[in-house]
C-alpha atoms as a PDB file:
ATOM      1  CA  UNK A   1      -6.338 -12.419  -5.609  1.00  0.00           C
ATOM      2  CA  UNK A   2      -4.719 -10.822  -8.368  1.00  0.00           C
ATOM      3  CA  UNK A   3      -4.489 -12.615 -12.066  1.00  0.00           C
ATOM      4  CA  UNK A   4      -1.038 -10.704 -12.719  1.00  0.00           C
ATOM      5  CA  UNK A   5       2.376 -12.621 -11.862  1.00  0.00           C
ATOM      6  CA  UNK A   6       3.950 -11.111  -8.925  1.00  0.00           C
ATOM      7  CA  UNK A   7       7.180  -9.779  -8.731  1.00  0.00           C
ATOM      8  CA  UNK A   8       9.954 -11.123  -6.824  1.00  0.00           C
ATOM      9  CA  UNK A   9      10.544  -8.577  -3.411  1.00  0.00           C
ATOM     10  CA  UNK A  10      13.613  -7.374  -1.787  1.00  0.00           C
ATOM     11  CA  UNK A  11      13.197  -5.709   1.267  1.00  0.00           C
ATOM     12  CA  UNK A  12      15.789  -3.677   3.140  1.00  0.00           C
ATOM     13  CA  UNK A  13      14.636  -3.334   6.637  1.00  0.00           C
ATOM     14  CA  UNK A  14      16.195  -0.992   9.121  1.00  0.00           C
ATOM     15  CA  UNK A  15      16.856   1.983  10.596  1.00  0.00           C
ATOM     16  CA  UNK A  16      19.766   3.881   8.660  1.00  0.00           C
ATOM     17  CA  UNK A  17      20.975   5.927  11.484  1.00  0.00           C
ATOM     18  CA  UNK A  18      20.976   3.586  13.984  1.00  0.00           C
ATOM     19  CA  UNK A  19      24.588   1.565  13.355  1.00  0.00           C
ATOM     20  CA  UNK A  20      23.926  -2.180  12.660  1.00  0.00           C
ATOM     21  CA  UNK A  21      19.864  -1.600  12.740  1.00  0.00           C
ATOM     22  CA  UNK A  22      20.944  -0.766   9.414  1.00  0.00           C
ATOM     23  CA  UNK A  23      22.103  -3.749   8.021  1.00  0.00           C
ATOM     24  CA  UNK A  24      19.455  -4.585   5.797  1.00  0.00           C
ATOM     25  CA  UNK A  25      19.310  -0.976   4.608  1.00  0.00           C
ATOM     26  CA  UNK A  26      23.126  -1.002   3.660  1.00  0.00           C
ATOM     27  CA  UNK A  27      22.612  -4.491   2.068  1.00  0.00           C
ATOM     28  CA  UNK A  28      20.022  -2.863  -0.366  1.00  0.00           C
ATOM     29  CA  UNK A  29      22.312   0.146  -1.011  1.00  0.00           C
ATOM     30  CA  UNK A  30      25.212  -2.031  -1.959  1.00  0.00           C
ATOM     31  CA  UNK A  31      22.704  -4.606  -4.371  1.00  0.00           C
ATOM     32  CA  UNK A  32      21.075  -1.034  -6.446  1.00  0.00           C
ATOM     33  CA  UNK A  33      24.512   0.371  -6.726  1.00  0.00           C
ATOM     34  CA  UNK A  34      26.098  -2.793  -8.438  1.00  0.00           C
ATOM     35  CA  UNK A  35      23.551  -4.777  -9.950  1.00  0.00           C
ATOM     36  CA  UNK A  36      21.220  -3.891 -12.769  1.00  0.00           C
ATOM     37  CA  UNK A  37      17.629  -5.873 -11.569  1.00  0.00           C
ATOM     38  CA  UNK A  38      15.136  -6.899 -14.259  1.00  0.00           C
ATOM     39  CA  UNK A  39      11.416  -5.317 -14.126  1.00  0.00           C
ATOM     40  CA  UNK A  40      10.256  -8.940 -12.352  1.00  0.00           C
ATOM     41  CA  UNK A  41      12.902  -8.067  -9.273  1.00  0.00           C
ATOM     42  CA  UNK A  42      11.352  -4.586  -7.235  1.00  0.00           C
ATOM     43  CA  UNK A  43      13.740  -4.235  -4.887  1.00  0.00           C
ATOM     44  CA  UNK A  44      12.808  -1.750  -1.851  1.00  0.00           C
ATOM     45  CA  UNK A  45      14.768   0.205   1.221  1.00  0.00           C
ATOM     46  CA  UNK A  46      11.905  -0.353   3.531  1.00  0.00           C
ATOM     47  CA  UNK A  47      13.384   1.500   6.284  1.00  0.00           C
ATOM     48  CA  UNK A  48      11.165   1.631   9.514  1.00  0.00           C
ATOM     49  CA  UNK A  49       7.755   1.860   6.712  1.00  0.00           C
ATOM     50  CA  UNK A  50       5.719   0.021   8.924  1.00  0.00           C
ATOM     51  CA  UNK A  51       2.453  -0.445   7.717  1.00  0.00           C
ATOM     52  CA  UNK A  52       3.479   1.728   4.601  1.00  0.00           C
ATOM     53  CA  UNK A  53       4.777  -1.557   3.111  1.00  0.00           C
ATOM     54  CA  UNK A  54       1.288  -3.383   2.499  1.00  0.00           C
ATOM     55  CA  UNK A  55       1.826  -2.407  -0.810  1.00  0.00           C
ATOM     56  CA  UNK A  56       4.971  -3.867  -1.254  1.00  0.00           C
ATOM     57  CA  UNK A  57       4.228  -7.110   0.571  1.00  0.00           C
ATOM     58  CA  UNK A  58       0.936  -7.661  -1.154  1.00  0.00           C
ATOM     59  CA  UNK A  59       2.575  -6.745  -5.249  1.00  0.00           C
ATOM     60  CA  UNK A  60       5.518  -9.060  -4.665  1.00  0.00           C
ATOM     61  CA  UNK A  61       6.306 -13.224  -3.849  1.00  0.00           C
ATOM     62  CA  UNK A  62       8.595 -14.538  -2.846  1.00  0.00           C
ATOM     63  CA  UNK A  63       9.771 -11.780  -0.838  1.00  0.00           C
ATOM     64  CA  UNK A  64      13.681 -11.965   0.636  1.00  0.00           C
ATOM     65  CA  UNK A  65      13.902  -9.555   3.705  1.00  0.00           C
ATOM     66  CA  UNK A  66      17.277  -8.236   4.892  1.00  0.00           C
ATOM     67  CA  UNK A  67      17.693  -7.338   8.657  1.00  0.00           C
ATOM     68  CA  UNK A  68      19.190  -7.782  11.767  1.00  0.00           C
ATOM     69  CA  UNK A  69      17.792 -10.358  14.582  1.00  0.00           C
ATOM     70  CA  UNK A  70      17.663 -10.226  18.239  1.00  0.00           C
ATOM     71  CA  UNK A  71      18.945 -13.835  19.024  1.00  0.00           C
ATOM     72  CA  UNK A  72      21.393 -15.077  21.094  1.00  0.00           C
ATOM     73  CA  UNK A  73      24.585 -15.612  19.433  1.00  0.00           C
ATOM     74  CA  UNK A  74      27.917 -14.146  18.291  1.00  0.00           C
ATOM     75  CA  UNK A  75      27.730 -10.344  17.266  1.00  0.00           C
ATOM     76  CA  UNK A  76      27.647 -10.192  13.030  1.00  0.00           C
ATOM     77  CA  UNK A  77      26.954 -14.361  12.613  1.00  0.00           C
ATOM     78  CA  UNK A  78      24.295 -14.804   9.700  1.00  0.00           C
ATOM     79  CA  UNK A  79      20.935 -16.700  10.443  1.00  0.00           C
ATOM     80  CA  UNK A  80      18.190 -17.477   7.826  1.00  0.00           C
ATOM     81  CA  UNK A  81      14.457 -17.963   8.524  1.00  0.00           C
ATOM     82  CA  UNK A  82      11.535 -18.715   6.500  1.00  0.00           C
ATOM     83  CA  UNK A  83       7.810 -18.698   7.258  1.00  0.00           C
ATOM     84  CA  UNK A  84       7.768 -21.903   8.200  1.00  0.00           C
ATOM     85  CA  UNK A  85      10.504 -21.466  11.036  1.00  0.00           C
ATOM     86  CA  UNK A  86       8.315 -18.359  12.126  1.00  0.00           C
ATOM     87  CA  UNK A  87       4.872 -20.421  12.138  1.00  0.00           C
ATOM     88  CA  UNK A  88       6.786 -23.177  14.259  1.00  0.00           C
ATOM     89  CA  UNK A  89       8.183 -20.939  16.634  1.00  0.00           C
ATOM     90  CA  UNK A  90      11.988 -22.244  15.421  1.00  0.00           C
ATOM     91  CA  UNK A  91      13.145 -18.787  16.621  1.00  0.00           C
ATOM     92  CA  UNK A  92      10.682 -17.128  19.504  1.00  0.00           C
ATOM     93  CA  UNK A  93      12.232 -13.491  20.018  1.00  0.00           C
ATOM     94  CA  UNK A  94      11.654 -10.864  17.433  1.00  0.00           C
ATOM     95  CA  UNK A  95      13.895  -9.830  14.723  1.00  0.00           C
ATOM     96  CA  UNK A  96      14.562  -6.425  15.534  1.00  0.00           C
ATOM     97  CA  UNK A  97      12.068  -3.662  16.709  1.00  0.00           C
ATOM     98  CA  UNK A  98      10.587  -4.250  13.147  1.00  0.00           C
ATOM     99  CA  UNK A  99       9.461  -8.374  13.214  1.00  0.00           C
ATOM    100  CA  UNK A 100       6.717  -7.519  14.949  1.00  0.00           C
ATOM    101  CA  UNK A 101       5.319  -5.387  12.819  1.00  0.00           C
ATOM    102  CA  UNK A 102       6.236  -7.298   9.744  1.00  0.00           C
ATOM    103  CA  UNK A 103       4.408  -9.808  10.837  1.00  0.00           C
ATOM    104  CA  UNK A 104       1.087  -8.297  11.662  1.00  0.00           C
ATOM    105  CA  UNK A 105       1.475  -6.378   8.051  1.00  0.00           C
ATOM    106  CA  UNK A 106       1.871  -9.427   6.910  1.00  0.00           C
ATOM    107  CA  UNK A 107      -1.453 -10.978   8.499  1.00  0.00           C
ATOM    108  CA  UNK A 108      -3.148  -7.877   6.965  1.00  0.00           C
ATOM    109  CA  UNK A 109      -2.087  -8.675   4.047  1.00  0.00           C
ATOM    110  CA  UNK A 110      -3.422 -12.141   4.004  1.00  0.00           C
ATOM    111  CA  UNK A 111      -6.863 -11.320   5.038  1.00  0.00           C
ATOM    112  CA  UNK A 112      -7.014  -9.345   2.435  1.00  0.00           C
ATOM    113  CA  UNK A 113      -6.086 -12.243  -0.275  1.00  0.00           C
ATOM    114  CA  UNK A 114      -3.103 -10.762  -1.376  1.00  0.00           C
ATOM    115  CA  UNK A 115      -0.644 -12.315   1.323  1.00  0.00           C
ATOM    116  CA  UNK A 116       3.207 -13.432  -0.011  1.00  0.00           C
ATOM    117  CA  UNK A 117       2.877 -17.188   0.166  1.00  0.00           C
ATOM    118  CA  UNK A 118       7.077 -17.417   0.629  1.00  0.00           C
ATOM    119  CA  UNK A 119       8.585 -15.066   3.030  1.00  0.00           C
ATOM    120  CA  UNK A 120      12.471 -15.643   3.532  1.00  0.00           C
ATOM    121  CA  UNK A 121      14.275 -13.366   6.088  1.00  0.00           C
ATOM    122  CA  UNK A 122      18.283 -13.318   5.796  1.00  0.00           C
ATOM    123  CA  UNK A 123      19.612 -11.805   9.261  1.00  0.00           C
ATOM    124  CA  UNK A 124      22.897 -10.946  11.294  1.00  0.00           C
ATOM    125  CA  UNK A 125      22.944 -10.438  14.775  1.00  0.00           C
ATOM    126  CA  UNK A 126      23.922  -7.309  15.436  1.00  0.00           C
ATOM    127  CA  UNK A 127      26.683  -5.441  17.516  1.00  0.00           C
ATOM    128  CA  UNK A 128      26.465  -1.544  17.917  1.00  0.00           C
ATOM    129  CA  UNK A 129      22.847   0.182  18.375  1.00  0.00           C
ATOM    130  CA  UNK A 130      23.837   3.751  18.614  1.00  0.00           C
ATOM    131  CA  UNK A 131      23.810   7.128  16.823  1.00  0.00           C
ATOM    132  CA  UNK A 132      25.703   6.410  13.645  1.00  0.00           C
ATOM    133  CA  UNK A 133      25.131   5.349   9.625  1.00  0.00           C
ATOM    134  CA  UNK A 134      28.354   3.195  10.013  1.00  0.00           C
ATOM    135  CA  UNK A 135      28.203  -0.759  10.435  1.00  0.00           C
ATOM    136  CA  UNK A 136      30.348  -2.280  13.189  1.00  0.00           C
ATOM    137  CA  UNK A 137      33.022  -4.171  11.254  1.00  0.00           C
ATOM    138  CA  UNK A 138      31.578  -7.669  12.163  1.00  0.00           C
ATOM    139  CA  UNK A 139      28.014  -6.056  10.438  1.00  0.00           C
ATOM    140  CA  UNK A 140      30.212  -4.986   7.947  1.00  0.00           C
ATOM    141  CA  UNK A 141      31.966  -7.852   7.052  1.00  0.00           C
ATOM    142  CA  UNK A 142      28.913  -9.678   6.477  1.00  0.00           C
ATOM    143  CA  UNK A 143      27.525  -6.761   3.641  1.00  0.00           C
ATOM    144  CA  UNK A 144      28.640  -8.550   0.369  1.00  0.00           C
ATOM    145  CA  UNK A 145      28.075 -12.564   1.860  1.00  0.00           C
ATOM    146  CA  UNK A 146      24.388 -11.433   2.413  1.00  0.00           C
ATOM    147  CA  UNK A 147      24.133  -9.262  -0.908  1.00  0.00           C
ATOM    148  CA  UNK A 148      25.684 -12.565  -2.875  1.00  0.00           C
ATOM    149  CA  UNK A 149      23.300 -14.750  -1.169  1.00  0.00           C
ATOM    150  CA  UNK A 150      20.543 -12.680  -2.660  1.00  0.00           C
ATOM    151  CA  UNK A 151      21.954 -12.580  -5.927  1.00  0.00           C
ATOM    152  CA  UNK A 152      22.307 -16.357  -5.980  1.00  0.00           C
ATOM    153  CA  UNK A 153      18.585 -16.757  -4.433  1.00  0.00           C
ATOM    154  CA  UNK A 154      17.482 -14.657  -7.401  1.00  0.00           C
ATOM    155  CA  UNK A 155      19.473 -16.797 -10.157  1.00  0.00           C
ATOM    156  CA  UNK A 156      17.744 -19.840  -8.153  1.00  0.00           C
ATOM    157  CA  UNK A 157      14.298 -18.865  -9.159  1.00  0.00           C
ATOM    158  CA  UNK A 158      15.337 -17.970 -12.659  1.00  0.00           C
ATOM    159  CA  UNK A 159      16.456 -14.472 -12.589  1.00  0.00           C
ATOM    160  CA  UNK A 160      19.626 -12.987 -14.072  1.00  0.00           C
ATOM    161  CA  UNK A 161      20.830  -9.491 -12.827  1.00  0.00           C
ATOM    162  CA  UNK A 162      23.588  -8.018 -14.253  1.00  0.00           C
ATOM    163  CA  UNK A 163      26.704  -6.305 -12.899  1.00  0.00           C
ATOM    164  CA  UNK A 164      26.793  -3.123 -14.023  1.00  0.00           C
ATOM    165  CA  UNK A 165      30.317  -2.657 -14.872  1.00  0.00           C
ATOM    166  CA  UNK A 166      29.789  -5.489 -17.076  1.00  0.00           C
ATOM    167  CA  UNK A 167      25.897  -4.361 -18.625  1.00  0.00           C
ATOM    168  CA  UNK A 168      28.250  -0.711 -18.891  1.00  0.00           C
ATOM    169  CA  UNK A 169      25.927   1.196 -16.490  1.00  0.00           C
ATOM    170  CA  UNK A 170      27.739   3.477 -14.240  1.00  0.00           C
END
């Protein structure tokens, strides 16, 4: 395992063009477009990467992933997951088309040594699947909430980001 400190992951997941799919793509957007992150914080729009995000998984922990969740429940509501809810089976179905996956990269990653040892997913459930780069409006409305939540999660584990309006970054 590497000797070097890790850095603390943010991982949009999602498919852009596919309405709410998007969500944790948008959320990632909005975060690099008002916040200035310190060189500890890599923050990533994963996208549908796949196995392409060994890398990622394997340089940073914790790591906070953004996406959508395929759960029962009321279009746009918020639901947050760790590790341990996935290793006890607290939620069974998958978190969009990309849990899977995640997972298995994931399980790569740890035979390999080099596994996150704190994985924390913050979802929404989500309402329109179709052609389109816009969030349905109960997606939408939960954009900032989930961004905020990161932003607190970050100054939780000792990390200050900055607005940029306020660090005078445009």
């Amino acid at each position: 395992m590497s000797t070097n400190r890790k850095k603390i992951g943010i991982a949009g997941i999602g498919n852009y063009i596919v309405g709410d799919e998007g969500f944790g793509v948008h959320v990632v957007h909005y975060l690099q477009e008002r916040y200035v992150f310190p060189e500890e914080v890599d923050i990533q729009d994963i996208g549908t990467a796949g196995i392409y995000m060994a890398p990622f998984l394997e340089e940073c922990d914790p790591v906070l992933v953004v996406d959508v969740v395929d759960i029962e429940g009321e279009p746009g509501s918020f639901h947050f997951f760790d590790l341990k809810d996935v290793k006890a089976g607290t939620f069974q179905t998958r978190m969009s088309p990309h849990q899977l996956g995640l997972l298995e990269i994931l399980e790569v990653c740890k035979l390999r040594g080099e596994a996150p040892t704190q994985v924390e997913f913050y979802t929404v459930i989500p309402k329109e699947l179709g052609d389109s780069i816009e969030l349905s409006a109960e997606v939408a409305a939960r954009k900032v909430e989930v961004a905020e939540m990161i932003v607190a999660r970050l100054a939780a584990l000792g990390v200050t980001v900055t607005e940029k309006a306020a660090a005078g970054v445009v």
